[in-house]
Protein backbone atom coordinates (compact mmCIF):
# COMPACT_ATOMS: atom_id res chain seq x y z
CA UNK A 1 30.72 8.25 -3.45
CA UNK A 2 28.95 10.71 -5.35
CA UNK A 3 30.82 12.14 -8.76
CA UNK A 4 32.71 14.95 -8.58
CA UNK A 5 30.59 16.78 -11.30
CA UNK A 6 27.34 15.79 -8.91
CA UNK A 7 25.36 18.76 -7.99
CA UNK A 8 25.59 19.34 -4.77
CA UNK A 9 22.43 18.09 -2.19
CA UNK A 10 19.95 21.21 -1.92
CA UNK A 11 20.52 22.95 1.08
CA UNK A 12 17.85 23.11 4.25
CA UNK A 13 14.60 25.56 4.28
CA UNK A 14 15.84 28.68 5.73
CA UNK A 15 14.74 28.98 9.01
CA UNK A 16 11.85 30.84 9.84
CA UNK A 17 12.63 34.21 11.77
CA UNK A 18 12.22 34.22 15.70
CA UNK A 19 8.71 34.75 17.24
CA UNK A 20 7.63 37.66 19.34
CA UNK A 21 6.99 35.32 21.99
CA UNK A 22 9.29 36.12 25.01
CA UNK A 23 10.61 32.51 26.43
CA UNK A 24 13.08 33.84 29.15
CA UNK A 25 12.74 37.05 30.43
CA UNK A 26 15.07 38.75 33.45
CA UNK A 27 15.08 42.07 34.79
CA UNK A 28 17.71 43.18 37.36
CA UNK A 29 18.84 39.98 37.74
CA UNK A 30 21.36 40.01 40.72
CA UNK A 31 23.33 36.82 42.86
CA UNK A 32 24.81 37.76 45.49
CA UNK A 33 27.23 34.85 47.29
CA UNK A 34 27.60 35.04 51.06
CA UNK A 35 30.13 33.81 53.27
CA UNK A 36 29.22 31.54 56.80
CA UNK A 37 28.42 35.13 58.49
CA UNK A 38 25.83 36.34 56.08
CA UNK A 39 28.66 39.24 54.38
CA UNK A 40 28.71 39.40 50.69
CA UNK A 41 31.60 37.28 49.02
CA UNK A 42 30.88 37.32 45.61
CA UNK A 43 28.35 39.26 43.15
CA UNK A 44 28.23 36.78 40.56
CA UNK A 45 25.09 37.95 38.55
CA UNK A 46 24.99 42.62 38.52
CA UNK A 47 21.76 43.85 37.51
CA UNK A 48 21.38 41.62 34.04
CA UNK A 49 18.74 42.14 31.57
CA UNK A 50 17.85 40.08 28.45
CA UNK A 51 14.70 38.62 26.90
CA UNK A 52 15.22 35.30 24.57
CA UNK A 53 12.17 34.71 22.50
CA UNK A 54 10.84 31.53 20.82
CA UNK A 55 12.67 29.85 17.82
CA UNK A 56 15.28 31.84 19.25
CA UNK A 57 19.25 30.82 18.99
CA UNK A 58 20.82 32.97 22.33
CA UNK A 59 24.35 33.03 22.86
CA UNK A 60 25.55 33.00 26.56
CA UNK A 61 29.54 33.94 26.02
CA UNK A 62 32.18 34.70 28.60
CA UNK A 63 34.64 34.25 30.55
CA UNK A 64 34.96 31.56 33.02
CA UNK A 65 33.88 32.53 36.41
CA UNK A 66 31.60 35.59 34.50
CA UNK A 67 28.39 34.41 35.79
CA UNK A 68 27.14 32.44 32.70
CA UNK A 69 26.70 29.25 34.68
CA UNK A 70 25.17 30.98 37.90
CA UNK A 71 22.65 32.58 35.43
CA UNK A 72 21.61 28.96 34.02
CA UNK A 73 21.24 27.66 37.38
CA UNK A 74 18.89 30.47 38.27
CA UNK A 75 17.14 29.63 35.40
CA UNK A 76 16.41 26.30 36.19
CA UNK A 77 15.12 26.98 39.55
CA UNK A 78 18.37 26.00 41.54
CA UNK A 79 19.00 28.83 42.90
CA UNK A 80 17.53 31.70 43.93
CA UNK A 81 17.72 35.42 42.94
CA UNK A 82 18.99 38.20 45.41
CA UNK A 83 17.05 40.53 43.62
CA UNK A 84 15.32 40.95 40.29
CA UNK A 85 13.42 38.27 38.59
CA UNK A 86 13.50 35.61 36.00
CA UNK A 87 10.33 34.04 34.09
CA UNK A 88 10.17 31.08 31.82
CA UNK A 89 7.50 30.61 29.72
CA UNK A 90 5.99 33.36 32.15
CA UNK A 91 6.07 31.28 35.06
CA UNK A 92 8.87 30.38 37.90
CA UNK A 93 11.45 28.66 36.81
CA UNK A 94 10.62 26.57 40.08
CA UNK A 95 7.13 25.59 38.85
CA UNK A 96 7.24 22.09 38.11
CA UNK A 97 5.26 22.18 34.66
CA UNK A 98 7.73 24.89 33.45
CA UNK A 99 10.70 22.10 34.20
CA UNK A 100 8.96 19.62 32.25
CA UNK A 101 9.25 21.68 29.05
CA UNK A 102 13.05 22.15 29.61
CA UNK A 103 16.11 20.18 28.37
CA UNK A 104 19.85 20.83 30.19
CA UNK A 105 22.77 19.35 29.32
CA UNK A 106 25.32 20.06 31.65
CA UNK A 107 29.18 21.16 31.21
CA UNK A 108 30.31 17.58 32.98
CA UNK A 109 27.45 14.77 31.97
CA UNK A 110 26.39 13.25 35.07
CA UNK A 111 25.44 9.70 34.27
CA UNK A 112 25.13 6.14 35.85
CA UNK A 113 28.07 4.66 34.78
CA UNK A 114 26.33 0.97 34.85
CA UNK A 115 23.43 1.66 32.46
CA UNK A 116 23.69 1.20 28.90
CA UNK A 117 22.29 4.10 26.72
CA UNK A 118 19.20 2.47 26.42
CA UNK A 119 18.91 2.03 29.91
CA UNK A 120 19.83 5.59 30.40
CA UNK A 121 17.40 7.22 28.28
CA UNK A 122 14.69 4.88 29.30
CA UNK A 123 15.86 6.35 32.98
CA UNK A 124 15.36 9.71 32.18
CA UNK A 125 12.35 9.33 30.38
CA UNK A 126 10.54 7.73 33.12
CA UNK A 127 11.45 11.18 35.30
CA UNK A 128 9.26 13.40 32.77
CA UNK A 129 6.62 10.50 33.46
CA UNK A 130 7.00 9.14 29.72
CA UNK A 131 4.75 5.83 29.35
CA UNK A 132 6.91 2.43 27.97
CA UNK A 133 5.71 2.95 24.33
CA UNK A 134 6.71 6.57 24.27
CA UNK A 135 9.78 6.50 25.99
CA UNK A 136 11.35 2.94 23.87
CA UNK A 137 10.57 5.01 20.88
CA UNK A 138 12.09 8.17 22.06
CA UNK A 139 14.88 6.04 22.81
CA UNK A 140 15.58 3.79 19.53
CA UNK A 141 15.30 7.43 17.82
CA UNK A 142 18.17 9.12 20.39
CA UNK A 143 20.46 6.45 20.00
CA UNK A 144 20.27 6.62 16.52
CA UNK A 145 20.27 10.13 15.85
CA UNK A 146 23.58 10.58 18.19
CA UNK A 147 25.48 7.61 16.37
CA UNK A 148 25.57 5.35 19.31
CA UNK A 149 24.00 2.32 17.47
CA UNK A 150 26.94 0.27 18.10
CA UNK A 151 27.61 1.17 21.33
CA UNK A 152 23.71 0.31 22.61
CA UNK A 153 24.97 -2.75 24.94
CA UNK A 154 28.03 -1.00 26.53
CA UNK A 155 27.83 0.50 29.75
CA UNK A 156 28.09 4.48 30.05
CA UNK A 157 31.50 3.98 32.20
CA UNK A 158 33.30 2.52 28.99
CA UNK A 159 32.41 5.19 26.90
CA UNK A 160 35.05 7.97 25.71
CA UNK A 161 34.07 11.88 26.73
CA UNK A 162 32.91 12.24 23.04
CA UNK A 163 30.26 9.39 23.35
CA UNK A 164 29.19 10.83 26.86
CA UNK A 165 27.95 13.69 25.45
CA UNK A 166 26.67 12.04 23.00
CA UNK A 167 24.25 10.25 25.34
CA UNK A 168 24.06 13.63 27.31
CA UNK A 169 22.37 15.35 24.22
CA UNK A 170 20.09 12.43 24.06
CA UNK A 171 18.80 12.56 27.04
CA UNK A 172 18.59 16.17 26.85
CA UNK A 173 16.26 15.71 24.22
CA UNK A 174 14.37 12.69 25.40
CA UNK A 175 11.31 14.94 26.59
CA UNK A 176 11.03 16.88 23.23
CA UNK A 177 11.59 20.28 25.47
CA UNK A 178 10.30 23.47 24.29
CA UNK A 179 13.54 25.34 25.44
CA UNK A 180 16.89 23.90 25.30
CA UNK A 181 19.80 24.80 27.18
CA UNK A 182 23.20 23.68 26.33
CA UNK A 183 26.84 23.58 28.09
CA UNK A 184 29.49 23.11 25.91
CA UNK A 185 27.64 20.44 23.61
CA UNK A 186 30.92 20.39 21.33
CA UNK A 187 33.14 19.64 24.17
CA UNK A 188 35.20 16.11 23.69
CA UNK A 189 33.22 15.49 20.32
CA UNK A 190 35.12 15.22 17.18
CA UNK A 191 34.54 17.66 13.72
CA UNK A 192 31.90 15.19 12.88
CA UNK A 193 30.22 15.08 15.83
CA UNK A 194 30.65 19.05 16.30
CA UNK A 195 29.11 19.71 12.51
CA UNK A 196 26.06 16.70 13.62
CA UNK A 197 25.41 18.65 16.77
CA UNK A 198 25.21 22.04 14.83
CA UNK A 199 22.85 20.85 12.44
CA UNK A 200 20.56 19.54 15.47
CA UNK A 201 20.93 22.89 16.91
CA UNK A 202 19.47 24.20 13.68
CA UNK A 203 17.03 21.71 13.18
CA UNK A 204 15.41 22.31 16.88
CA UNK A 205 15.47 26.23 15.75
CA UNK A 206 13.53 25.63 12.74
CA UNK A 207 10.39 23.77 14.91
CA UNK A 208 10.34 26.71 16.85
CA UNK A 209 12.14 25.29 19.79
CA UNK A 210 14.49 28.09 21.94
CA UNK A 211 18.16 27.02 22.35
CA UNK A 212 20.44 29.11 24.94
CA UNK A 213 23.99 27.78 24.20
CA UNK A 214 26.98 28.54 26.12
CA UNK A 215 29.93 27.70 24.58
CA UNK A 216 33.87 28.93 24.24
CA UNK A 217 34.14 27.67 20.82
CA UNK A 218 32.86 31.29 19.24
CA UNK A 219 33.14 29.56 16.21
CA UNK A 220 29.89 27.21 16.84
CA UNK A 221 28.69 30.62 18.47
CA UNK A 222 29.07 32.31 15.26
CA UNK A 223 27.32 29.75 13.01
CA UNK A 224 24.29 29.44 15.25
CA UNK A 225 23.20 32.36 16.93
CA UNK A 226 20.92 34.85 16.30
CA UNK A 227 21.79 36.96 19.57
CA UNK A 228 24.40 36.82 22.15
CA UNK A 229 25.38 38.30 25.10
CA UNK A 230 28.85 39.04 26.25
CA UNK A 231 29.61 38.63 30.60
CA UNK A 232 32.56 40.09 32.20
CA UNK A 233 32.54 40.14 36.09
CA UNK A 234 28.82 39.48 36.20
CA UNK A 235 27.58 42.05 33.98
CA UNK A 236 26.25 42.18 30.39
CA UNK A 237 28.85 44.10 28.27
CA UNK A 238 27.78 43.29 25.04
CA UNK A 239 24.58 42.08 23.68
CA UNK A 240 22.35 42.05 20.39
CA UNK A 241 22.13 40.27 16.80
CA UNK A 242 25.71 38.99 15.93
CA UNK A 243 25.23 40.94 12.48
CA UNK A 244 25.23 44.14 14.26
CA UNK A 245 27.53 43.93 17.10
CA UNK A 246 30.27 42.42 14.41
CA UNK A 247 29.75 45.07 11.64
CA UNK A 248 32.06 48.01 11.38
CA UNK A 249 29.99 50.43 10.33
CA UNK A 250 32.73 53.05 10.00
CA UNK A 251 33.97 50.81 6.63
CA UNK A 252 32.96 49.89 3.52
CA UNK A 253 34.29 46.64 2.00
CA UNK A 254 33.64 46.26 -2.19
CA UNK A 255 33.72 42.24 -3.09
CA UNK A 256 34.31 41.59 -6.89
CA UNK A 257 35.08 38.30 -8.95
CA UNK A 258 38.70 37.74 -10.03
CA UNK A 259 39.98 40.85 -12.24
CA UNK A 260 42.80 41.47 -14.50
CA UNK A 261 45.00 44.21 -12.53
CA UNK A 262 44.70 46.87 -14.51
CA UNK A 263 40.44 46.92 -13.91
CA UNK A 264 41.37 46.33 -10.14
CA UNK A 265 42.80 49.72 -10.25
CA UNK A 266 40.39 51.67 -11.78
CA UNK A 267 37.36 53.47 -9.54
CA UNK A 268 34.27 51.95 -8.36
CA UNK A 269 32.85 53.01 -11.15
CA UNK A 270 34.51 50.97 -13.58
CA UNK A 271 34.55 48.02 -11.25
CA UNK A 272 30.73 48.10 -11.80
CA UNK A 273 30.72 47.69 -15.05
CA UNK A 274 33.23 45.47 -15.67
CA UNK A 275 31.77 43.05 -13.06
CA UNK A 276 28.10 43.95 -13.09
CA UNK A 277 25.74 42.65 -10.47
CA UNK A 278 28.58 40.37 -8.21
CA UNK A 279 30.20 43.85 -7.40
CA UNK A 280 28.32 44.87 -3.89
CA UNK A 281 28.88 47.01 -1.45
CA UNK A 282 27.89 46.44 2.56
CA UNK A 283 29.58 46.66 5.54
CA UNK A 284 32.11 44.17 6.69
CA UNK A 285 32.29 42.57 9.70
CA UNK A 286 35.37 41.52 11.98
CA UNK A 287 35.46 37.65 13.64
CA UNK A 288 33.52 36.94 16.80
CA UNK A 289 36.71 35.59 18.72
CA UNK A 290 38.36 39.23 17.96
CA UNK A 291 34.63 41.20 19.08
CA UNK A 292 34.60 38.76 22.33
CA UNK A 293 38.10 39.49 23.45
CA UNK A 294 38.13 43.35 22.76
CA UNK A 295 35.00 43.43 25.08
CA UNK A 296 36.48 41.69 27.83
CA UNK A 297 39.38 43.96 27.16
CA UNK A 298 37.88 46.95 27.97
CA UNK A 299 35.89 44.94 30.42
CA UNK A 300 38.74 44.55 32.55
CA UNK A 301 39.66 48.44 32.53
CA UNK A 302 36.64 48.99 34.10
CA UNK A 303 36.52 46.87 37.05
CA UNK A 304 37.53 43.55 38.80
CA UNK A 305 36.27 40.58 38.55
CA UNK A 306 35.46 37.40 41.08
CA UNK A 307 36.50 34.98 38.09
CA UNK A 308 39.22 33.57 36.31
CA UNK A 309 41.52 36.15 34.68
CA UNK A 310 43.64 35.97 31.76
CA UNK A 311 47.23 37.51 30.88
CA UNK A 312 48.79 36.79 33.71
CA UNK A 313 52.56 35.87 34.45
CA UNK A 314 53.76 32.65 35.48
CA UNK A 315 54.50 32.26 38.93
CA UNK A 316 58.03 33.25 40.03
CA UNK A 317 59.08 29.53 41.25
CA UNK A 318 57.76 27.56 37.89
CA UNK A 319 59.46 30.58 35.43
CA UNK A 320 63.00 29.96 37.71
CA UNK A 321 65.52 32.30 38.16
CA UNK A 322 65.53 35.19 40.69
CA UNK A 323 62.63 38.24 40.40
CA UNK A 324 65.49 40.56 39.58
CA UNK A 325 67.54 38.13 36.55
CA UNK A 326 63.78 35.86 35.72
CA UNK A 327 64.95 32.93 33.85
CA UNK A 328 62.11 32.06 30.62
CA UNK A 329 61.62 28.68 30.54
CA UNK A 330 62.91 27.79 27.13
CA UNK A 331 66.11 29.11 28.36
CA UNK A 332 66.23 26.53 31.29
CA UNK A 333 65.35 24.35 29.61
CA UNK A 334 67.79 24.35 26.71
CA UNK A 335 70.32 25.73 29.79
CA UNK A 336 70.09 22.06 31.41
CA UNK A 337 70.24 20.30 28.48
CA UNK A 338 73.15 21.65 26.87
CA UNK A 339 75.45 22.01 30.46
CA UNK A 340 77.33 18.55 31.85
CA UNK A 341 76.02 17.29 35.48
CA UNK A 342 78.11 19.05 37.70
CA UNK A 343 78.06 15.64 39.85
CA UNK A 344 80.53 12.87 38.76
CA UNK A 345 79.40 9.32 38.68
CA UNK A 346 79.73 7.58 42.13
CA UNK A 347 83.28 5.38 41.58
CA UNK A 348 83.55 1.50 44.58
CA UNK A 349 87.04 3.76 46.33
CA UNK A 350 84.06 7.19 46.65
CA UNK A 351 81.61 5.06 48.38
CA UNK A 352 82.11 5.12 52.48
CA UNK A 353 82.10 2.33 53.96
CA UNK A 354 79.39 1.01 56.58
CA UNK A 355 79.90 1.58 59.69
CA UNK A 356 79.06 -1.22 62.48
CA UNK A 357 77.18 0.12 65.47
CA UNK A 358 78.96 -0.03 68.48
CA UNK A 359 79.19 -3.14 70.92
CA UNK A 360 78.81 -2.82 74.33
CA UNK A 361 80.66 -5.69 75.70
CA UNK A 362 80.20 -5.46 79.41
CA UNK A 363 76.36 -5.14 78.80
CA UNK A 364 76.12 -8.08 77.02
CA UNK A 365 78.09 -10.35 79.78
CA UNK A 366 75.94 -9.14 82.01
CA UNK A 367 72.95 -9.90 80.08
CA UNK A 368 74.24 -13.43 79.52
CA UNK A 369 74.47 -14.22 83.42
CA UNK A 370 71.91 -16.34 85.77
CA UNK A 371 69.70 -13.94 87.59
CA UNK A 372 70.67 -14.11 91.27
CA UNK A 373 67.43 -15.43 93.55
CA UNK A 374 66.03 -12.32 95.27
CA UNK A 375 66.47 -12.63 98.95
CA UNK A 376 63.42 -13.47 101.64
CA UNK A 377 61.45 -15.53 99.46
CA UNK A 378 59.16 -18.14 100.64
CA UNK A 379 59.21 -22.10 98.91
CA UNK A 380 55.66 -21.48 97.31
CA UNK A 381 56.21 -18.32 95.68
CA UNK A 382 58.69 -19.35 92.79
CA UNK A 383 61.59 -17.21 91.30
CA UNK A 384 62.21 -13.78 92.63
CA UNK A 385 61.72 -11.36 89.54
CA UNK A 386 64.37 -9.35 88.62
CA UNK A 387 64.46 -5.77 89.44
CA UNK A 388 64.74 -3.62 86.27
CA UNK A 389 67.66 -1.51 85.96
CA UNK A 390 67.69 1.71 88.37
CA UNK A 391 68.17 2.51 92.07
CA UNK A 392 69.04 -0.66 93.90
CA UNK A 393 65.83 -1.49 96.80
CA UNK A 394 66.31 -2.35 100.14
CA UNK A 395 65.55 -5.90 101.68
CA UNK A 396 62.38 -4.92 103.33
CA UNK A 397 61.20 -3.72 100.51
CA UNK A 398 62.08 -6.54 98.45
CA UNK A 399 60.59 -9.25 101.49
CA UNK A 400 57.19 -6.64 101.10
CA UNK A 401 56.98 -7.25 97.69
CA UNK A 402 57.50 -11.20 97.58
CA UNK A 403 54.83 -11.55 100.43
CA UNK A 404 52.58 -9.70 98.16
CA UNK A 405 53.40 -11.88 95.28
CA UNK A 406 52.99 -15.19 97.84
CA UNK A 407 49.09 -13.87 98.86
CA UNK A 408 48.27 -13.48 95.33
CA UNK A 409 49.66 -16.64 93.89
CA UNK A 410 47.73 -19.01 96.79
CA UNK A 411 50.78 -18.80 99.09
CA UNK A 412 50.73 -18.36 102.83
CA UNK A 413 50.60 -15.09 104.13
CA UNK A 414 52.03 -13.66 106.90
């Protein structure tokens, strides 16, 4: 462990700023969902422009059901527009040489479960057409750079939701793609792995490679991003450099080393010259998490949404009580608790006894009897059968039937 009078390890190169070069580009980008009939169900995408350009760190934000992940998938091809377009690297996102220069990583990492990582980025890299040499290298690199060294001859089934997407940023990755598009990369992984993934992030950034994350952790957001947009019911509410859309430019905030009191309370003035060039003035800026939900905020006022919503009561039957006297549920809870059962414990003289079904005696005499032989039958044809219970038959009948029987047992007929 390094000495705590070390100097610190020098920090990366700043990264270069973004290129002019447009990466992703949609104009009047609209989905529309139909029902079986053809009639419009859901608008999940409303008219949405945005450019991302290369080197480029683009923020997808909002809530869930907003239309973040319908806009992905009609950026990678898998679904089509209702109207408007969307161009990567200038071409369709259907055009098979544009997919080849993308990486995904999904929200939920879809992986065989049998494979080991090896095995799965080997996999993977065989789909981009990767030859042996290429994609065992790519692969002893992945494994390493995501920490999964000692993990290498486990199966991806065994693995925690951490080390999935783990693996699921490898193979992401595995055909060095010029644009990057990630789902919740933090999701499952621990500080560790969050602060590793960041620093990838950062390090694609600074080769010039364009990364559109979509995340709900507006911390990461905040670290990373150069731009972001903000969805609310399928429209773009909010978009442009985080600097700008989190200043308040209507305040001034003056930043100053520790003072004694009485020079904190003198003007600006003196402030400047008792703390020379570490007093500065700009203009401060609020957090992201407080921007994002006053935009959905005023979002909401201005129209509905096909999504999940937020703020809403509990439902009548979990909060308890009636809708006129609603119960909270701490109260119950502490209600049960702290009341006896109402029910004593069951004593031997409170339990009934069983009851025994009742016999019927004549039934059972009857039961126990010979059956009677069954008049006008012949030697060959054996024991009359007895009638089953109900309306008593006549003896022609009965001589009908066992002449029947007779014939079809090899008897003689008549």
């Amino acid at each position: 462990m390094a000495h705590p009078t070390a100097p610190l390890p020098a920090a990366p190169s700043a990264r270069p700023a973004p290129s002019d070069e447009v990466v992703v580009r949609a104009v009047g980008l609209t989905k529309v969902f139909k029902d079986f009939w053809g009639r419009p169900k859901a608008r999940a995408v409303d008219n949405v422009d945005f450019e991302i350009r290369r080197g480029e760190i683009f923020g997808l934000l909002g809530p869930n059901g907003s239309g973040k992940s319908t806009t992905i998938k009609m950026l990678l091809g898998l679904l089509y527009p209702t109207k408007g377009h969307i161009t990567v690297f200038n071409q369709s996102p259907r055009d098979v040489r544009t997919k080849a220069r993308i990486g995904y990583l999904p929200e939920e990492s879809y992986l065989y479960r049998y494979l080991n990582p090896g095995e799965t980025l080997d996999f993977f890299g065989s789909l981009f057409q990767l030859d042996s040499s290429d994609r065992r290298n790519r692969t002893e690199q992945l494994i390493e750079m995501v920490g999964l060294n000692q993990a290498r001859s486990r199966t991806v089934g065994e693995f925690s939701k951490g080390m999935q997407r783990r693996i699921g940023i490898a193979q992401a990755l595995v055909n060095d793609p010029d644009l990057v598009i990630l789902d919740e990369p933090t999701a499952g992984l621990d500080p560790l792995g969050c602060r590793e993934v960041k620093d990838l992030i950062m390090a694609l950034a600074r080769r010039g490679k364009t990364v559109i994350l979509s995340s709900h952790l507006l911390a990461d957001v905040e670290d990373l991003c150069d731009r972001v947009v903000i969805y609310y019911g399928g429209r773009i509410h909010a978009q442009g450099p985080l600097h700008d859309l989190l200043a308040r430019p209507d305040q001034v905030r003056i930043t100053a080393p520790i003072l004694s009191r009485e020079t904190t309370e003198k003007a600006l003035a003196i402030l400047r010259a008792e703390g020379g060039d570490k007093v500065r003035l700009d203009n401060p800026t609020q957090n992201l998490e407080g921007f994002f939900l006053e935009v959905v905020e005023k979002a909401r006022a201005q129209g509905d949404t096909s999504g999940a919503t937020s703020g809403n009561k509990v439902a009548q039957f979990i909060r308890g009580g009636s809708a006129e006297n609603p119960v909270s549920q701490a109260e119950a809870v502490l209600d049960r608790l702290s009341k006896p059962s109402a029910a004593a414990e069951p004593t031997l003289s409170s339990i009934p006894e069983p009851v025994a079904p009742a016999i019927n005696v004549a039934r059972l005499e009857s039961l126990s009897q010979p059956a009677a032989p069954a008049s006008g039958t012949t030697p060959d044809a054996g024991p009359a059968i007895a009638a089953s219970p109900g309306p008593e038959a006549s003896p022609a009948d009965i001589a009908k039937a066992n002449d029947k029987l007779s014939g079809l047992l090899g008897g003689n007929r008549k």
